[in-house]
PDB file of N, CA and C in Angstrom:
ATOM      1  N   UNK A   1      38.413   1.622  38.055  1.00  0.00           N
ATOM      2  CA  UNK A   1      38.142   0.194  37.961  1.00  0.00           C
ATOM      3  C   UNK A   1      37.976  -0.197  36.491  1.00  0.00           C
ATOM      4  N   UNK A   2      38.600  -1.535  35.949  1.00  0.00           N
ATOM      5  CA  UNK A   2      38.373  -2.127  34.645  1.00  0.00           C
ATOM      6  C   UNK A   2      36.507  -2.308  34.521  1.00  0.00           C
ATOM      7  N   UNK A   3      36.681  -2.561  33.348  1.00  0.00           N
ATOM      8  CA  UNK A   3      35.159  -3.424  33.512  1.00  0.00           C
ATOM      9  C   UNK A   3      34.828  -5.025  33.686  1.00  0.00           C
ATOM     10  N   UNK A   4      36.193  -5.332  33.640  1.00  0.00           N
ATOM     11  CA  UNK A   4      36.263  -6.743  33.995  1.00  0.00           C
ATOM     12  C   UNK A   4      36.171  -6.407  35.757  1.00  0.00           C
ATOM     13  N   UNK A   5      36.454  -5.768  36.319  1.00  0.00           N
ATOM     14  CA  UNK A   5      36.595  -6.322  37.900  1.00  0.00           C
ATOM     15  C   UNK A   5      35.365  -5.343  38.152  1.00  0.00           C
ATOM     16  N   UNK A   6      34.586  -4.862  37.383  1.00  0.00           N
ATOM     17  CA  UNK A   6      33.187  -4.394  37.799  1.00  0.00           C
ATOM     18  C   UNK A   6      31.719  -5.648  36.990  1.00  0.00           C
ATOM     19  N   UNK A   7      32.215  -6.086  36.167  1.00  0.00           N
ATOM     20  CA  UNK A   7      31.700  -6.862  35.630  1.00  0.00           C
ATOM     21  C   UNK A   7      31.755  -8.390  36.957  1.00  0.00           C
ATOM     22  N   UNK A   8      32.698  -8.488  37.631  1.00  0.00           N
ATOM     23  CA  UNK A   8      33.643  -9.486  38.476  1.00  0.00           C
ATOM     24  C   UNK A   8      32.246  -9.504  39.799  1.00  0.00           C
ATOM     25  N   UNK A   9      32.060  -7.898  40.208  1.00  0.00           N
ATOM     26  CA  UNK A   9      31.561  -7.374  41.503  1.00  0.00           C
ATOM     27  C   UNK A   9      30.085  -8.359  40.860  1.00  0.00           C
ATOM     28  N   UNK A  10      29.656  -7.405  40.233  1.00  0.00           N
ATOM     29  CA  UNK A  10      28.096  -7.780  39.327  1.00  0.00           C
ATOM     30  C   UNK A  10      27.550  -8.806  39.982  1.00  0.00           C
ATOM     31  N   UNK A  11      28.591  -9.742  38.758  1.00  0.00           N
ATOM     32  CA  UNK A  11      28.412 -11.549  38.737  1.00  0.00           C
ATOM     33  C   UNK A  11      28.112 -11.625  40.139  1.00  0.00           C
ATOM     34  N   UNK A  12      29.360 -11.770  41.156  1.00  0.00           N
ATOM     35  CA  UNK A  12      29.246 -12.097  42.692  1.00  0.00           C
ATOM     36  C   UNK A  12      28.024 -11.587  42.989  1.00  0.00           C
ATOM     37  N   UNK A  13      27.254 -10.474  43.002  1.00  0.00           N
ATOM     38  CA  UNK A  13      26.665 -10.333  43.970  1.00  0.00           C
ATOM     39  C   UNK A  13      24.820 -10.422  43.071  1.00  0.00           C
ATOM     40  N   UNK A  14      25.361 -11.133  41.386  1.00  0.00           N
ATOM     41  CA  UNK A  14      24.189 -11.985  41.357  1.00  0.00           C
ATOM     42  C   UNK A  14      23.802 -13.150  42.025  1.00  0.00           C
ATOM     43  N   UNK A  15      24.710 -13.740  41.799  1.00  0.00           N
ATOM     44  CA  UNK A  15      25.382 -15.099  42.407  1.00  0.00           C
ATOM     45  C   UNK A  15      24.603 -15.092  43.986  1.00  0.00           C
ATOM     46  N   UNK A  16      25.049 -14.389  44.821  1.00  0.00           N
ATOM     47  CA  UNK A  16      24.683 -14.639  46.144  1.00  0.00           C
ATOM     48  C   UNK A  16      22.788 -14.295  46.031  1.00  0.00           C
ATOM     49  N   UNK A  17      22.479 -13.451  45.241  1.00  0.00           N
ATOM     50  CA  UNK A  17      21.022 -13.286  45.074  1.00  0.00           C
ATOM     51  C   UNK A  17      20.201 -14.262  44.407  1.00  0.00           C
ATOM     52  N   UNK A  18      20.963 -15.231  43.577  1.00  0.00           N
ATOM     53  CA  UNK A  18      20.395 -16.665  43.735  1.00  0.00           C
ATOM     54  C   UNK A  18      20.261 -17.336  44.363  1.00  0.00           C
ATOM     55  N   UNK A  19      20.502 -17.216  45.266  1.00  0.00           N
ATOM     56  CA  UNK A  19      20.871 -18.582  46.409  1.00  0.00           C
ATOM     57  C   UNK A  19      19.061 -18.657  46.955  1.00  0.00           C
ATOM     58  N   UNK A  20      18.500 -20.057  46.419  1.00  0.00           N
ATOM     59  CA  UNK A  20      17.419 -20.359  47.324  1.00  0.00           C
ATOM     60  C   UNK A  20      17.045 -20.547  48.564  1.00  0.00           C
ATOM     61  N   UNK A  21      16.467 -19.406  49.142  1.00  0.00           N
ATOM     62  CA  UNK A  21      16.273 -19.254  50.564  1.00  0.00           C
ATOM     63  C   UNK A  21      14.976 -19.008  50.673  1.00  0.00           C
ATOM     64  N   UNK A  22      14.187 -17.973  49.869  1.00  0.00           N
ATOM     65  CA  UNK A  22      12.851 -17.859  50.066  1.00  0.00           C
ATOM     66  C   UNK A  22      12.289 -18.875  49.941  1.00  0.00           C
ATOM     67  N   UNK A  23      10.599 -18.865  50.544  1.00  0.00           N
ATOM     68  CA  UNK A  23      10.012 -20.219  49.983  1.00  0.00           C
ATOM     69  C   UNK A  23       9.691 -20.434  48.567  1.00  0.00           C
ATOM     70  N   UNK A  24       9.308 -18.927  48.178  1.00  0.00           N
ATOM     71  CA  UNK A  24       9.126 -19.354  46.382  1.00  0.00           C
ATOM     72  C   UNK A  24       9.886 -19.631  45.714  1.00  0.00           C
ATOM     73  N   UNK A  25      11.217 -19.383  46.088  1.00  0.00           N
ATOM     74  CA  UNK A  25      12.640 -19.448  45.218  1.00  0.00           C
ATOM     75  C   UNK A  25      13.093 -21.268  44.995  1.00  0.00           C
ATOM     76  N   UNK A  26      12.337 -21.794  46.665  1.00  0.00           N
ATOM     77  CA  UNK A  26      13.302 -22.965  47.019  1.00  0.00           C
ATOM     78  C   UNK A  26      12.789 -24.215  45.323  1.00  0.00           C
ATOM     79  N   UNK A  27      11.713 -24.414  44.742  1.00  0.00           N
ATOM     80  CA  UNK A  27      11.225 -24.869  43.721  1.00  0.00           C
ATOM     81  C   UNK A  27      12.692 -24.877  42.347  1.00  0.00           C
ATOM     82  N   UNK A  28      13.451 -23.813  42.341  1.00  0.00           N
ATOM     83  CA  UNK A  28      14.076 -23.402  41.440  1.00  0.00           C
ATOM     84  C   UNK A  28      15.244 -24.478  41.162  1.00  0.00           C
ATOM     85  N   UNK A  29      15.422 -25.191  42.179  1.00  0.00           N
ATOM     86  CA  UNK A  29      16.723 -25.904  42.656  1.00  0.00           C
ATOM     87  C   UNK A  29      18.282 -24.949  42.015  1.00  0.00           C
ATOM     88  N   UNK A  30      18.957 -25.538  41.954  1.00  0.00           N
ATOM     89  CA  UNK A  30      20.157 -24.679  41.243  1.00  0.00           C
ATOM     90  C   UNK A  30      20.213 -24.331  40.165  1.00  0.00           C
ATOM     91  N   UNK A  31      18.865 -24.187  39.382  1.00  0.00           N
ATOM     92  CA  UNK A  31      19.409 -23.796  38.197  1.00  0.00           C
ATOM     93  C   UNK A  31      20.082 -21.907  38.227  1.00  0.00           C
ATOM     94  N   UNK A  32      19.860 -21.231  39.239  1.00  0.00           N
ATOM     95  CA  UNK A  32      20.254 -19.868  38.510  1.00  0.00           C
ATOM     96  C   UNK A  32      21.247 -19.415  39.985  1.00  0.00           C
ATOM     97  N   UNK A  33      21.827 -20.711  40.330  1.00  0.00           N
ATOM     98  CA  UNK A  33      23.119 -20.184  40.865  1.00  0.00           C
ATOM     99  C   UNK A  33      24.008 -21.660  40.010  1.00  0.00           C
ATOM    100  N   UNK A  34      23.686 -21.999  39.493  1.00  0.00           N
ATOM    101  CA  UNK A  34      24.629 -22.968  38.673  1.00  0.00           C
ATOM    102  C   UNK A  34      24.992 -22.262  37.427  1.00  0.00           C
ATOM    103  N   UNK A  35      24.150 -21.396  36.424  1.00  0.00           N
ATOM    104  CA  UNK A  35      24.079 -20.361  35.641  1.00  0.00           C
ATOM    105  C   UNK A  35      24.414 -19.368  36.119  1.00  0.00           C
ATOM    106  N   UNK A  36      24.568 -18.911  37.000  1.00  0.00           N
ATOM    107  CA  UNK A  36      25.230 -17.868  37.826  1.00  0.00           C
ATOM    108  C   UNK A  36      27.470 -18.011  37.764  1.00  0.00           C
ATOM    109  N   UNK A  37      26.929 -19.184  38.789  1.00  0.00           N
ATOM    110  CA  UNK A  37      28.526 -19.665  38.719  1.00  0.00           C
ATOM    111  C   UNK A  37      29.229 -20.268  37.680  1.00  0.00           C
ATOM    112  N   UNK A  38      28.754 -19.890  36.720  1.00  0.00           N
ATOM    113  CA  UNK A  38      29.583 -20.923  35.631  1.00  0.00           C
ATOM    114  C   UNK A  38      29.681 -19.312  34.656  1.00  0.00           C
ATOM    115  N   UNK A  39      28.867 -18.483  34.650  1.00  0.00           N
ATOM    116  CA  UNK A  39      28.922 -17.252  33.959  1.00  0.00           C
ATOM    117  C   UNK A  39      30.493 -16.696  35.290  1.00  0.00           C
ATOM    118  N   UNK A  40      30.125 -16.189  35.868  1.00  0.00           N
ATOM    119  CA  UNK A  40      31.480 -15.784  37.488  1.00  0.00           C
ATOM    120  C   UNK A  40      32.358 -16.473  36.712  1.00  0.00           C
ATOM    121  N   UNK A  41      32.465 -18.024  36.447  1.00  0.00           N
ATOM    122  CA  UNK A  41      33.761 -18.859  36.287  1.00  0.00           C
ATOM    123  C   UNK A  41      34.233 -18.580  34.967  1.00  0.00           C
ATOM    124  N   UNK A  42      33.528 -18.096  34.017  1.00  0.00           N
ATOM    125  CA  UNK A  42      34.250 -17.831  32.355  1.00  0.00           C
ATOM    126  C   UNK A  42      34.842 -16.017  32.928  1.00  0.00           C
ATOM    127  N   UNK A  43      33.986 -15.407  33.642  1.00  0.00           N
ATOM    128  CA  UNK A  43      34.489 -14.171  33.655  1.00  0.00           C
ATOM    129  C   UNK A  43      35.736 -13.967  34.442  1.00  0.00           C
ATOM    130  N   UNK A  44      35.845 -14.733  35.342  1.00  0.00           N
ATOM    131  CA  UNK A  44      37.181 -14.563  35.994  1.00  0.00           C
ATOM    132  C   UNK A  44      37.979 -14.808  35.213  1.00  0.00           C
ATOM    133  N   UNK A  45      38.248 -16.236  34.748  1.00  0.00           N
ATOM    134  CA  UNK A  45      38.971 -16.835  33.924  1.00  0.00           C
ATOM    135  C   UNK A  45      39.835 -15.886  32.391  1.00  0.00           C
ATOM    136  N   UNK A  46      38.552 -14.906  31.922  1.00  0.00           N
ATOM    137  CA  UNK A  46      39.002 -13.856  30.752  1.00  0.00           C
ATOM    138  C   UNK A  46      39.361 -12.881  31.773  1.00  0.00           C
ATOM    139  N   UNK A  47      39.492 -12.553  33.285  1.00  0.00           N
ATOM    140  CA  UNK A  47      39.911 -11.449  33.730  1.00  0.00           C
ATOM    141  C   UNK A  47      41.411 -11.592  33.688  1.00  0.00           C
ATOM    142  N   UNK A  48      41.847 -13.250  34.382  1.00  0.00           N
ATOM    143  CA  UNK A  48      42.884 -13.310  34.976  1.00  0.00           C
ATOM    144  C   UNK A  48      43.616 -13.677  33.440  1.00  0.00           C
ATOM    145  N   UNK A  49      43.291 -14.115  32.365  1.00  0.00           N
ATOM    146  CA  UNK A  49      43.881 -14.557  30.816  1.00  0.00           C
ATOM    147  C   UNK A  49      43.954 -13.061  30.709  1.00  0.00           C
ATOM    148  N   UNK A  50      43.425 -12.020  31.294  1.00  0.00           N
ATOM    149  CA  UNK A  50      43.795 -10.541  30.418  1.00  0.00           C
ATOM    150  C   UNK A  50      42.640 -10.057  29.618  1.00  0.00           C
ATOM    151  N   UNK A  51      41.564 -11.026  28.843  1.00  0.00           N
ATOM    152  CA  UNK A  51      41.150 -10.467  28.343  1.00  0.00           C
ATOM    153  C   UNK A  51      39.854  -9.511  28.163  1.00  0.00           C
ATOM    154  N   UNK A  52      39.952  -9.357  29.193  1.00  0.00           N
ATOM    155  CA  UNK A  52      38.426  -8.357  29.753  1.00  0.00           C
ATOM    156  C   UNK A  52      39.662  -7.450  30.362  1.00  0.00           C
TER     157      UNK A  52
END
């Protein structure tokens, strides 16, 4: 595996571990799956440009 498509896995499955579901989490609103997905969205983006 590259380290871009392990770097790829990472992101995703930070991403889903943001998601506010607990009750302490729910306070957070989107900030750390909006920071989540926008980090996912530059990394794909340098996967599929090649450069990762």
């Amino acid at each position: 595996m590259s380290i871009g498509a392990i770097l790829l896995v990472v992101l995703i499955l930070l991403l889903l571990g943001a998601i506010p579901v607990w009750p302490h989490s729910r306070s957070w609103g989107y900030a750390p799956g909006g920071t989540l997905g926008t980090l996912l969205l530059l990394i794909l983006i340098l996967v599929l440009l090649g450069y990762l």
